[in-house]
Protein backbone atom coordinates (compact mmCIF):
# COMPACT_ATOMS: atom_id res chain seq x y z
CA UNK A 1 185.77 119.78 16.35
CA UNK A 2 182.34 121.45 16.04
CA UNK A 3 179.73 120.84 18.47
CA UNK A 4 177.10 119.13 15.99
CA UNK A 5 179.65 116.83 14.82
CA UNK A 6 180.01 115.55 18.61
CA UNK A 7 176.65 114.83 19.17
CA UNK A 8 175.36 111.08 19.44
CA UNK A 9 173.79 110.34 16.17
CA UNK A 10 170.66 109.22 17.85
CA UNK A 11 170.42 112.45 19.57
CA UNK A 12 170.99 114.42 16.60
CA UNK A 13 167.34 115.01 15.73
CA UNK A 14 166.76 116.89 18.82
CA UNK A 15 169.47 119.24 17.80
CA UNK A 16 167.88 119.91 14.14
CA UNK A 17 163.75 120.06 15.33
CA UNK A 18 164.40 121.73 18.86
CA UNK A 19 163.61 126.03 18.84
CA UNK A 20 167.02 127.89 19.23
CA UNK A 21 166.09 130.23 22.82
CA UNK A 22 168.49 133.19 23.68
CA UNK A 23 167.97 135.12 26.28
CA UNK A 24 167.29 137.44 27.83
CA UNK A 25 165.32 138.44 24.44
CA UNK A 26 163.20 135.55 23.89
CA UNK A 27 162.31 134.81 27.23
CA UNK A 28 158.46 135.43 27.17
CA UNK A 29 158.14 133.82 23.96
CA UNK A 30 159.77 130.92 25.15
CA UNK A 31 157.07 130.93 28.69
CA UNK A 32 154.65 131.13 26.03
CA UNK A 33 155.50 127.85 23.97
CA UNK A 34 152.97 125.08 24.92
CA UNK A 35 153.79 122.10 26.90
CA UNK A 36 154.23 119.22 24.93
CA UNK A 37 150.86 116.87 25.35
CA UNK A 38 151.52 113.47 27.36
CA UNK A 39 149.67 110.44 28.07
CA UNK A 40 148.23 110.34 31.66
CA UNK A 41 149.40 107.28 33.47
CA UNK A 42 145.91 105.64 34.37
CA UNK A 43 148.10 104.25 38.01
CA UNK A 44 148.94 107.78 39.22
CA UNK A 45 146.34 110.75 40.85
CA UNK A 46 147.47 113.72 40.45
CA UNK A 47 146.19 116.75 42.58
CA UNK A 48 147.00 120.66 43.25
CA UNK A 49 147.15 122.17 46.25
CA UNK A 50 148.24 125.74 47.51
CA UNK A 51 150.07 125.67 50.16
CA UNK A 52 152.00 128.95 52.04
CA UNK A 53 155.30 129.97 49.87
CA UNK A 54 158.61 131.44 51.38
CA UNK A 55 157.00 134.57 51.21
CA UNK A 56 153.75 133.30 52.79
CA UNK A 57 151.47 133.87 49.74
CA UNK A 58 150.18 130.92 48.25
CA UNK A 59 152.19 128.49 45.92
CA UNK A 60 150.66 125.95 43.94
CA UNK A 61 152.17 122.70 44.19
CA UNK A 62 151.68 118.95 42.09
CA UNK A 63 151.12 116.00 44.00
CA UNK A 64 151.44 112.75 41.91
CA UNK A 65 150.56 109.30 44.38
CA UNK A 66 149.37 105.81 43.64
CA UNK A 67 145.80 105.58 42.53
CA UNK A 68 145.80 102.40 44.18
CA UNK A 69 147.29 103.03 48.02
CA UNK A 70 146.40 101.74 51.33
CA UNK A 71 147.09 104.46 54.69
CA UNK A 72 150.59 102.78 54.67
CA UNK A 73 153.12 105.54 54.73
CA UNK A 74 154.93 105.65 51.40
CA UNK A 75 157.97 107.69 50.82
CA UNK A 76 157.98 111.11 48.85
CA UNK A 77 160.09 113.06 46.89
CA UNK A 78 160.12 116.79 46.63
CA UNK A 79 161.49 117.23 42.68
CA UNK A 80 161.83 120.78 41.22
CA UNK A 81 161.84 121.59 37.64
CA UNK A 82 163.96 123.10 35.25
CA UNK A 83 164.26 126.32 33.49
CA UNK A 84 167.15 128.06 34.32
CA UNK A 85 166.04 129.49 36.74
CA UNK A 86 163.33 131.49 34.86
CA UNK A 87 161.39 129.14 32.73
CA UNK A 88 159.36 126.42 33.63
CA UNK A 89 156.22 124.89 35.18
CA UNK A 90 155.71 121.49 37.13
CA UNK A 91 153.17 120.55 34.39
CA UNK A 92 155.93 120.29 32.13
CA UNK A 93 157.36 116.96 34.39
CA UNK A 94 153.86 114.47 34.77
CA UNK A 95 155.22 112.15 32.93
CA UNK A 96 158.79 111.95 35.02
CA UNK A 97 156.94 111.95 38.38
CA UNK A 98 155.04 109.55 37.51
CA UNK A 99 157.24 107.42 36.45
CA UNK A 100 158.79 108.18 39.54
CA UNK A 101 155.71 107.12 41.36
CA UNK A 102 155.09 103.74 39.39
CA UNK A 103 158.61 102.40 39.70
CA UNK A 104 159.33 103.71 43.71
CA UNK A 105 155.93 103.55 45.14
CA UNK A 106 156.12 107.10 46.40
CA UNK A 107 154.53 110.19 46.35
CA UNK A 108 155.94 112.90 44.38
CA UNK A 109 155.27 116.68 45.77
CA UNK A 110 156.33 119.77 42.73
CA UNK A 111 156.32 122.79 43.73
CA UNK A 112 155.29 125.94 41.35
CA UNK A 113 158.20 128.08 42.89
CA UNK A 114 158.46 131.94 41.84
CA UNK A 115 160.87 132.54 38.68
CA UNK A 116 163.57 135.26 37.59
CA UNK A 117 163.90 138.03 37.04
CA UNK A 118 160.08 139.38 38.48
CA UNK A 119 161.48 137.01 41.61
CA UNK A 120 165.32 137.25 41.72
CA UNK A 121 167.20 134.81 44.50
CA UNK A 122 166.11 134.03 46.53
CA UNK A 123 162.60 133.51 46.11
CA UNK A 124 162.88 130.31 44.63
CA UNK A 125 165.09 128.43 47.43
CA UNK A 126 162.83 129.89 49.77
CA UNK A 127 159.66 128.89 48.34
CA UNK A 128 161.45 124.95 47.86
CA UNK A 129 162.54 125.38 51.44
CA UNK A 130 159.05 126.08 52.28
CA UNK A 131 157.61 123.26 49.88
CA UNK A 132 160.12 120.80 52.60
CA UNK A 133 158.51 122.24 55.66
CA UNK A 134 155.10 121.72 54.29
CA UNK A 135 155.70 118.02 53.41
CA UNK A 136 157.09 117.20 56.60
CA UNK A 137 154.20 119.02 58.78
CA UNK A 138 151.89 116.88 56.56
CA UNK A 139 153.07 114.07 56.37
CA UNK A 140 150.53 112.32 58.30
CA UNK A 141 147.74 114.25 56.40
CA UNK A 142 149.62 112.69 52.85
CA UNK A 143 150.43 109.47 54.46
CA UNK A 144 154.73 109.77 53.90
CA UNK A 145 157.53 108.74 55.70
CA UNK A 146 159.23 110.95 57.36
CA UNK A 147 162.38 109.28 57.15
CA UNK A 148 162.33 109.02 53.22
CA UNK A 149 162.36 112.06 51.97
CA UNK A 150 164.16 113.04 49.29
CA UNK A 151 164.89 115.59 46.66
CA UNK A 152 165.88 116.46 43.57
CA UNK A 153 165.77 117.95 40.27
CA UNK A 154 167.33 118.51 36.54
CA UNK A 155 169.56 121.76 35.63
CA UNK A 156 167.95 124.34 37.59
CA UNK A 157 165.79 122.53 39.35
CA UNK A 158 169.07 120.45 40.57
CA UNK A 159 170.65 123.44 41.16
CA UNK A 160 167.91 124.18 43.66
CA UNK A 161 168.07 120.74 44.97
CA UNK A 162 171.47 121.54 45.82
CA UNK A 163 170.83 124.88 47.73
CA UNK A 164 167.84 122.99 49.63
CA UNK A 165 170.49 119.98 50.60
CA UNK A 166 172.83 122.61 52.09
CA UNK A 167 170.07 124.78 53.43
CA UNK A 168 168.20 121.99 55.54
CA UNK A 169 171.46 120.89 56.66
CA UNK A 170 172.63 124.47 58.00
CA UNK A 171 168.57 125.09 59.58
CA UNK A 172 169.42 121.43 61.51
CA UNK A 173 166.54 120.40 59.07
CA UNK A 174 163.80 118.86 57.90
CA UNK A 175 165.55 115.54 57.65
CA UNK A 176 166.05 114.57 53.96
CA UNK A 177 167.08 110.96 52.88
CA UNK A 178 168.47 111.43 49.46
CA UNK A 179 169.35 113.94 46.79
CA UNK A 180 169.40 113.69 42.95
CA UNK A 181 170.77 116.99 41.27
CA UNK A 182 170.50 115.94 37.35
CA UNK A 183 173.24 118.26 35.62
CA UNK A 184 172.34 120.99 38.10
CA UNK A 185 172.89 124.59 37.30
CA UNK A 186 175.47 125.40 40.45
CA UNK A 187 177.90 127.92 39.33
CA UNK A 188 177.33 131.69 38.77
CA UNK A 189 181.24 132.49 37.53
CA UNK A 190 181.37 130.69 34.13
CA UNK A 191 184.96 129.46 34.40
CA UNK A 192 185.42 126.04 34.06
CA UNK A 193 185.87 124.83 30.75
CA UNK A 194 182.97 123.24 29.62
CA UNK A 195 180.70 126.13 30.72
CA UNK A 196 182.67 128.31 27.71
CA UNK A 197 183.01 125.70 25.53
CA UNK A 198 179.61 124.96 24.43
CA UNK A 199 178.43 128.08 22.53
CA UNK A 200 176.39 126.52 19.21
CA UNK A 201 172.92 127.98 19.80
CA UNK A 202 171.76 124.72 18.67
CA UNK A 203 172.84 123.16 22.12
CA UNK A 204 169.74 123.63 24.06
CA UNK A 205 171.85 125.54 26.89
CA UNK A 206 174.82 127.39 25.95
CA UNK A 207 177.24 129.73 26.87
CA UNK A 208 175.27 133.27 26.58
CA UNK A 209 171.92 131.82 27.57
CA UNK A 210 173.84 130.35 30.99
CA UNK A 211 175.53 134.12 31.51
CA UNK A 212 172.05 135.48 31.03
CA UNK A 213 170.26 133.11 33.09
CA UNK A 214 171.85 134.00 36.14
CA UNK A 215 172.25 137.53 35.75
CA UNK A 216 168.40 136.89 36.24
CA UNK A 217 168.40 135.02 38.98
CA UNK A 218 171.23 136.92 40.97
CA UNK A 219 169.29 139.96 40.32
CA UNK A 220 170.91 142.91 42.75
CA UNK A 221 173.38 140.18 44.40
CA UNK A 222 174.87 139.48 40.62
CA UNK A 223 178.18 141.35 41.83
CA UNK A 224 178.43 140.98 45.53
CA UNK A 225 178.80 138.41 47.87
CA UNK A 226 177.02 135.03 46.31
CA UNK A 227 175.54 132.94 49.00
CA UNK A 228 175.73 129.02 48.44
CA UNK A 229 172.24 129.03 48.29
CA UNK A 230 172.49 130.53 45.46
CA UNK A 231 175.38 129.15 43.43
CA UNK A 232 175.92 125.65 45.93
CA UNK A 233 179.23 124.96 44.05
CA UNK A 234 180.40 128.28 46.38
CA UNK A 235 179.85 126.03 49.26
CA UNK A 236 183.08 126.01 51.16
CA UNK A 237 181.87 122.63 53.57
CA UNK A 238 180.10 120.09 51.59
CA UNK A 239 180.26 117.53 54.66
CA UNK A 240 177.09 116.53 56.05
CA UNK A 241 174.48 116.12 52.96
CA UNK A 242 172.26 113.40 52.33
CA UNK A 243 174.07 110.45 50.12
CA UNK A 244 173.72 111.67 46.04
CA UNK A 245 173.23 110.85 42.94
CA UNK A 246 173.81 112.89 39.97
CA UNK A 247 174.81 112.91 35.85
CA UNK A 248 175.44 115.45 33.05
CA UNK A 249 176.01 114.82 29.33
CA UNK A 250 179.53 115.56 28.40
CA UNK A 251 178.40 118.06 26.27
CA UNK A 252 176.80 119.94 28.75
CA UNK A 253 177.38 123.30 29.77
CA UNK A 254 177.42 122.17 33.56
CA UNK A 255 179.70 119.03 32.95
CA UNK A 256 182.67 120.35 34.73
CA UNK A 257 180.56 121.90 38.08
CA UNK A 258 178.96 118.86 38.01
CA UNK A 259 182.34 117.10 38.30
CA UNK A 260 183.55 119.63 40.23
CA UNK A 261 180.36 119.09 42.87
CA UNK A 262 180.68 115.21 42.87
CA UNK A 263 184.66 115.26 43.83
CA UNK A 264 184.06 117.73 47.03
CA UNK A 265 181.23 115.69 48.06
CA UNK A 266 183.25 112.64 47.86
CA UNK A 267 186.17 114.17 49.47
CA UNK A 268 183.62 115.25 52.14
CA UNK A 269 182.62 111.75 52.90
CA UNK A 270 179.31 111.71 51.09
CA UNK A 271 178.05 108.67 48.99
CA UNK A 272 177.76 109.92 45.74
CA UNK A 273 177.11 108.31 42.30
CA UNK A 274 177.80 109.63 38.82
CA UNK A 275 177.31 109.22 35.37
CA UNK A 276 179.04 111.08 32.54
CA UNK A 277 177.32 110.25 28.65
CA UNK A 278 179.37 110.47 25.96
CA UNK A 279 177.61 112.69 23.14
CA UNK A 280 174.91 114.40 24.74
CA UNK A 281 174.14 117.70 25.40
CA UNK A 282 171.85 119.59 28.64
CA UNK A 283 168.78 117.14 29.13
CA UNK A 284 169.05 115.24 26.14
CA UNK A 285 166.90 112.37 27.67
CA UNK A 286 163.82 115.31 27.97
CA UNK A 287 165.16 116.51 24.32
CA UNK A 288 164.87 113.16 22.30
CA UNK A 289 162.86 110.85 25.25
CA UNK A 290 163.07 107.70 23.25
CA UNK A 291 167.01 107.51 22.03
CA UNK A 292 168.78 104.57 23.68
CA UNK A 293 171.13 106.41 25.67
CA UNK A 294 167.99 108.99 26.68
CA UNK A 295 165.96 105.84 28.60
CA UNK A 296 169.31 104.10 29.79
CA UNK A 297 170.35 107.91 31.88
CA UNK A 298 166.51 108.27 33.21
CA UNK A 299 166.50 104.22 33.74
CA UNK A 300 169.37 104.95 36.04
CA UNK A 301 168.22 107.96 37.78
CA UNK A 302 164.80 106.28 38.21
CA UNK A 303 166.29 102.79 39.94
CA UNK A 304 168.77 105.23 42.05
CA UNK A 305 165.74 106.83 43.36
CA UNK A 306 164.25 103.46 43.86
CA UNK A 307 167.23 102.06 45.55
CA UNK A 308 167.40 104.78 48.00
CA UNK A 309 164.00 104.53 49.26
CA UNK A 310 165.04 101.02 49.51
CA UNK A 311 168.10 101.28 51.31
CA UNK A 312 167.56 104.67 52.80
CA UNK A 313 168.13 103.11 56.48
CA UNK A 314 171.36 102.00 55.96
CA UNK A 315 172.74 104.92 53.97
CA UNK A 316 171.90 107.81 55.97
């Protein structure tokens, strides 16, 4: 069966109207296509800052906060967007953070980390590593919690959440509460099934593009020893990470990692939750916002977000 034909019909029209990307040919063109316009939410400030990157120059970073706050300390979330590793801006995610700061009452910190292939791995886990030590030494500056802190991210971005999960936990810290990898982007090999069995250029991420992407992002390490914080799904010890919360459309690329990833964390002892949707291909919800099955999967991820800053105490 084709991949079109597998598609959710209300989904479909993202397949037909979205531009077809391959890489590594198209990849300035596609840095080059303008951000979709959104409505500002009229409840949530949003500031810049630059703040020192992992390789101490400065990196811009988004912070999205009640406009209405008093100096209580509110919980934050560090979330890093997508792009495969070598597109992408945190302008491209207001309207996500802040929703995520109108339904969790947090604060919601993006960081403008460097891309692939000018900044191979691993630039970017540094600079998100980095983006974590800043938010904790400031948290009584930005008013957060220090013991809510949480991360996470969609395809690239959640592979980076990942690598930052694993990498905080090997450094003995900063402390983080929660992490939500959306469909992350976690293994360099390409051999599970799904990652080989989605090759319609129409799919938004596909086989080639994927192969591409992280020849990119490896850079010089693409055929030596791959660090976890690299490709986290190389992890041998997943034992020890904050409790998690992650999906992937069953169509997707990164279905099987993803499944992979959420069976070794269980086996490791770590709360996880996951949802699989039937039909729909690598961040459909982004792709066609206002399907059915699009607001039902960032519903979800929203209220787990929201339920973990709630909870946070009794899960860690």
């Amino acid at each position: 069966m084709d991949f079109y034909s597998r598609v959710n019909p209300e989904l479909r029209e993202g397949i037909d109207t979205t531009p077809v990307i391959q890489l590594p040919d198209d990849l300035e063109m596609a840095r080059q296509m303008p951000i979709p316009p959104t409505l500002n939410s009229k409840f949530v400030q949003i500031t810049e800052r630059l703040v020192s990157g992992g390789d101490g120059q400065e990196m811009m970073v988004k912070i999205y906060e009640p406009v209405q706050r008093d100096q209580s300390n509110l919980p934050a979330v560090i979330w890093i967007h997508g792009g495969g590793y070598v597109l992408g801006h945190p302008n491209g995610e207001d309207s996500l953070c802040e929703n995520f700061v109108e339904a969790a009452n947090c604060i919601v910190i993006s960081p403008d980390y460097r891309l692939a292939p000018e900044h191979p791995f691993p630039a970017a886990i540094e600079d998100c590593y980095a983006t974590l030590l800043w938010v904790t030494n400031s948290a009584e500056e930005l008013n957060i919690d220090l013991t809510r802190i949480a991360i996470g991210g969609g395809s690239a971005g959640g592979g980076l959440t990942a690598a930052l999960a694993l990498m905080a936990r090997d450094k003995g810290g900063p402390a983080i509460c929660f992490q939500m990898p959306l469909y992350p982007m976690i293994d360099d090999r390409n051999i599970t099934f799904s990652s080989n069995e989605i090759e319609d250029n129409k799919a938004v991420w596909y086989t080639s593009n994927n192969l591409a992407a992280w020849r990119m992002y490896l850079g010089e390490h693409a055929n030596g020893n791959i660090s976890p914080y690299a490709a986290p799904i190389r992890a041998e010890d997943l034992s020890g990470l904050p409790p998690t919360y992650t999906c992937v459309g069953q169509l997707d690329p990164f279905r099987d990692e993803t499944i992979n990833y959420v069976t070794r964390l269980a086996q490791a002892g770590v709360a996880v939750e996951f949802h699989l949707y039937p039909g729909c291909f690598h961040a459909f919800e982004h792709i066609v916002p206002n399907a059915e099955i699009s607001q039902r999967a960032q519903n979800e991820y929203i209220n787990a977000l929201k339920r973990a800053f709630s909870f946070s105490d009794k899960v860690i």
